[in-house]
N, C-alpha and C. Protein backbone atom coordinates (compact mmCIF):
# COMPACT_ATOMS: atom_id res chain seq x y z
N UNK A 1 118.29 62.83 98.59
CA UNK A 1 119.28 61.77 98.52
C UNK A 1 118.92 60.87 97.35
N UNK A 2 119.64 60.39 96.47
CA UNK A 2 119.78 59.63 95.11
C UNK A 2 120.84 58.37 95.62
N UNK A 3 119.75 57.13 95.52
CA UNK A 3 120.39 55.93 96.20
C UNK A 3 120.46 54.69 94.59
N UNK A 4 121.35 54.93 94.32
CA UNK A 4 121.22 53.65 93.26
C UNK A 4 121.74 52.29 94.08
N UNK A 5 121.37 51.11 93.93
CA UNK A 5 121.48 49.95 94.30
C UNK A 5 121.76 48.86 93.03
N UNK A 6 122.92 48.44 93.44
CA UNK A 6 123.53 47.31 92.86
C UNK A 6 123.44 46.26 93.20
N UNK A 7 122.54 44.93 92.37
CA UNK A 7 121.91 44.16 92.90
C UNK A 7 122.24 42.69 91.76
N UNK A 8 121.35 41.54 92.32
CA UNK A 8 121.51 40.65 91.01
C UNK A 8 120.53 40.30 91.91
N UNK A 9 119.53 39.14 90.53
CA UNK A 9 118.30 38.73 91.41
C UNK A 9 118.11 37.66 92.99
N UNK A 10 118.94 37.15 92.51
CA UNK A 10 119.02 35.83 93.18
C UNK A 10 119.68 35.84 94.41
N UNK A 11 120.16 37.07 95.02
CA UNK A 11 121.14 37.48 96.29
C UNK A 11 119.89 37.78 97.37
N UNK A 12 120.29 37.00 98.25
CA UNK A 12 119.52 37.26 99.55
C UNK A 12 120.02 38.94 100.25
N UNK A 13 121.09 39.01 100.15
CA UNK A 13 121.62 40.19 100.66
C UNK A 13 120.60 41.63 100.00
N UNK A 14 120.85 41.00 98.35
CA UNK A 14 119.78 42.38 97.57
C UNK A 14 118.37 42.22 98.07
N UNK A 15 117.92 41.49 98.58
CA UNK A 15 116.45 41.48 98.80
C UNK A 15 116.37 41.99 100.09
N UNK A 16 117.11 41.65 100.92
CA UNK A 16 116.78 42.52 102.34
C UNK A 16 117.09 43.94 102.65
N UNK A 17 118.13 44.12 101.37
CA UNK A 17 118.17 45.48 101.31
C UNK A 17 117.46 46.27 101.19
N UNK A 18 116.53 46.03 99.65
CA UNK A 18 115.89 46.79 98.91
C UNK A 18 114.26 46.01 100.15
N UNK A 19 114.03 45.69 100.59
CA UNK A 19 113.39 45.72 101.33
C UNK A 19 113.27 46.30 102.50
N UNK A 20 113.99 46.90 102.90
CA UNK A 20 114.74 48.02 104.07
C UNK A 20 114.68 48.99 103.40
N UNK A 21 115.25 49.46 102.70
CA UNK A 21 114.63 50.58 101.64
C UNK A 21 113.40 50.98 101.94
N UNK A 22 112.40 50.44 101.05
CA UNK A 22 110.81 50.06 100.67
C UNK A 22 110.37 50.60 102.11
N UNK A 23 111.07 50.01 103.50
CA UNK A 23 110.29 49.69 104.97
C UNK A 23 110.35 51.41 104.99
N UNK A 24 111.56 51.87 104.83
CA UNK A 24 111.69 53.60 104.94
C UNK A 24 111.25 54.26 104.54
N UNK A 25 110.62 54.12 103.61
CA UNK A 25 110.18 55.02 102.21
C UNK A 25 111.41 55.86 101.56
N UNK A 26 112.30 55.16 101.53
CA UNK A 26 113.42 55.30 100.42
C UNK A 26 113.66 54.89 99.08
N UNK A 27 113.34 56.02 97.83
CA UNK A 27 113.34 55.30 96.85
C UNK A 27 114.57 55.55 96.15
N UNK A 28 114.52 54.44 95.42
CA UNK A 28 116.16 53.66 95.13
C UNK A 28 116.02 53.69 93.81
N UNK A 29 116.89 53.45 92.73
CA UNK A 29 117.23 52.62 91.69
C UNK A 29 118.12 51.77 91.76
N UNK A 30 117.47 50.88 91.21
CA UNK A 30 118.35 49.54 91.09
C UNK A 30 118.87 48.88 89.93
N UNK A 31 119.76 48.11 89.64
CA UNK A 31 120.43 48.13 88.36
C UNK A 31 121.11 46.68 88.93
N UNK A 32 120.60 45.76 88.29
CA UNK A 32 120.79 44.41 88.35
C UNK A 32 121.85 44.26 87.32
N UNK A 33 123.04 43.60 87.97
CA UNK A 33 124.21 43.55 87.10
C UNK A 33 124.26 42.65 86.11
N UNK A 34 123.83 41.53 86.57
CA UNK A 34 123.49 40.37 85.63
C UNK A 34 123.01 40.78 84.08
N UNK A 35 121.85 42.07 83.79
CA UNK A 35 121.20 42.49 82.85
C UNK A 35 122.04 43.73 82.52
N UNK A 36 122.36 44.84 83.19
CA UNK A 36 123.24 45.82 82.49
C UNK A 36 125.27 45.65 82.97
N UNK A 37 125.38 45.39 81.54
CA UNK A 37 126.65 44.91 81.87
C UNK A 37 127.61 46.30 82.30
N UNK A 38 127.25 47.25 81.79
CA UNK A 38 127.87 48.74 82.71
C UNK A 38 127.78 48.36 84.22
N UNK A 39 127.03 48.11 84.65
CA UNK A 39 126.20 47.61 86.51
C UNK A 39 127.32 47.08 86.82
N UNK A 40 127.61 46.08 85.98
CA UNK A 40 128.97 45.13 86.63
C UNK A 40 130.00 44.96 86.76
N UNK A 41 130.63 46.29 85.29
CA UNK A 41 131.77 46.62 85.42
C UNK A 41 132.08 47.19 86.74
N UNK A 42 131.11 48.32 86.74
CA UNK A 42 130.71 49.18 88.47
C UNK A 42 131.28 48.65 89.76
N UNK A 43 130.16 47.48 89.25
CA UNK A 43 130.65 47.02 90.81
C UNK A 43 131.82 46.22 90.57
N UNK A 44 132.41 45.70 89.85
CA UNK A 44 133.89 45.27 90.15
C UNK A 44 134.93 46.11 90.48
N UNK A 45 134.95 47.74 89.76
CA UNK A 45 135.51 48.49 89.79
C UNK A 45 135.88 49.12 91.37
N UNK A 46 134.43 48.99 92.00
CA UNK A 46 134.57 49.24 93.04
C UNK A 46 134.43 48.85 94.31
N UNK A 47 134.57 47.43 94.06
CA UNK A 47 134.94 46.40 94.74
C UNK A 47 135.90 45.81 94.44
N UNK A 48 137.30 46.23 93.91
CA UNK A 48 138.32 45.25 93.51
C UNK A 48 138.34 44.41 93.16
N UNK A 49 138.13 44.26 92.44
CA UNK A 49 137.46 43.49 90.93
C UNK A 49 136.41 42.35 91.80
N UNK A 50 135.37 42.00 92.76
CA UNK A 50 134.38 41.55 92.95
C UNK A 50 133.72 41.73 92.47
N UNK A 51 132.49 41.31 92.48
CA UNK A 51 131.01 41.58 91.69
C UNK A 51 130.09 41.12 93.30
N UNK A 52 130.52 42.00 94.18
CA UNK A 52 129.98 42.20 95.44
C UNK A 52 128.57 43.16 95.33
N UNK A 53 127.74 42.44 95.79
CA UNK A 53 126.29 42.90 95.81
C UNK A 53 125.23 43.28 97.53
N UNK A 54 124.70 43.76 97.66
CA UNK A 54 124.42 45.01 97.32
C UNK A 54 125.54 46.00 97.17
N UNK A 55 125.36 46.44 95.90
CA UNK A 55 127.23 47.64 96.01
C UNK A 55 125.35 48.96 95.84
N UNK A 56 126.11 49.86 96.78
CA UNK A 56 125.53 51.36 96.83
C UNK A 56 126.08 52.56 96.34
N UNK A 57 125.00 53.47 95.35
CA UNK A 57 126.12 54.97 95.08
C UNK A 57 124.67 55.50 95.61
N UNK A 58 125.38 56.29 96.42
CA UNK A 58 124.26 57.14 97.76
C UNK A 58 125.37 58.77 97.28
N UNK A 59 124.63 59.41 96.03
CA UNK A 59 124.87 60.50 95.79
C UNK A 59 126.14 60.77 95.83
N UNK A 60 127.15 60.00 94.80
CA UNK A 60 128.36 59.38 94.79
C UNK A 60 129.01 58.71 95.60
N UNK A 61 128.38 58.61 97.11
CA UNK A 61 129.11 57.80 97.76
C UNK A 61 129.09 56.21 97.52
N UNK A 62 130.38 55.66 97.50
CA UNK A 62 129.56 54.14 96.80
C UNK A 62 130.43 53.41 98.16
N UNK A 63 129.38 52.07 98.39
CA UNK A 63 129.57 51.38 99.80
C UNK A 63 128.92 50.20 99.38
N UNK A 64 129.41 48.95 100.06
CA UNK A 64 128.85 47.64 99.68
C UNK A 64 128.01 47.53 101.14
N UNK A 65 127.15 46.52 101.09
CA UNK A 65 126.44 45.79 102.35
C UNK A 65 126.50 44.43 102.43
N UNK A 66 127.32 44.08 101.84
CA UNK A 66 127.42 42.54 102.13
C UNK A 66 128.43 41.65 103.20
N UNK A 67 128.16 40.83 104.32
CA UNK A 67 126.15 40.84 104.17
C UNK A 67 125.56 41.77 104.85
N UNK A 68 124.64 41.76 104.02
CA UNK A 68 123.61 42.78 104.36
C UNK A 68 123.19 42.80 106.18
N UNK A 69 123.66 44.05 106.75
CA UNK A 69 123.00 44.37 108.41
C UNK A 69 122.17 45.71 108.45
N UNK A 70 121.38 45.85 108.79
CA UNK A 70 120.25 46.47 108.84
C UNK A 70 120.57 48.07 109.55
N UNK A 71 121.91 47.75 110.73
CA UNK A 71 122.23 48.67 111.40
C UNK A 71 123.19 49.30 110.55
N UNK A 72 124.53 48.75 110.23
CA UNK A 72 125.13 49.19 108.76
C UNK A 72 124.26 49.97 107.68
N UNK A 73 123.58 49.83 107.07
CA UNK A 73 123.03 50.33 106.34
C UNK A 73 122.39 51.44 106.67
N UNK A 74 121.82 51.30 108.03
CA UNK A 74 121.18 52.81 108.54
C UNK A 74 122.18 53.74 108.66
N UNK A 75 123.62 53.41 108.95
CA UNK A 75 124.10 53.95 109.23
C UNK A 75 125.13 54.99 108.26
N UNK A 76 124.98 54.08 107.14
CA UNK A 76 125.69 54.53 105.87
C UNK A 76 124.50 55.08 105.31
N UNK A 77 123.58 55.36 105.54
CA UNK A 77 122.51 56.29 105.02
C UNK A 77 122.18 57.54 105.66
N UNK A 78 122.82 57.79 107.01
CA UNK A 78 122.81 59.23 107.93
C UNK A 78 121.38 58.96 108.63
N UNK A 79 120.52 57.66 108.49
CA UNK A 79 119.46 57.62 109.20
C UNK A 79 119.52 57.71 110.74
């Protein structure tokens, strides 16, 4: 599984994510929109025009978590 994570620093939502991640031993890439401006087109694109964070592409599937729930996320991961 190939989990990219769409993030910006300062979002509480991205930190509990990618910390849920980490707890699994799920490794991620992450791509902070703020710094790659491709990241942000992304996530507006696929968030209707938001810049909604955590946005996920889980091996093309792309899904937001905001806000971030712990059970959601397991669940959009097939865990």
């Amino acid at each position: 599984m190939h989990i990219r994570i769409y993030t910006t620093s300062w979002c509480p939502d991205c930190r509990q994510a990618k910390r849920f991640l980490e707890e699994c031993q799920l490794p991620f890439e992450e791509i902070d929109i703020e710094v790659e401006l491709s990241g942000a087109k992304f996530v507006k694109h696929a968030n209707d025009g938001k810049r909604k964070v955590p946005t996920f592409d889980v091996d093309g599937r792309i899904f937001s978590c905001s806000p971030f729930s712990a059970h959601g996320l397991k669940q959009a991961l097939g865990l």
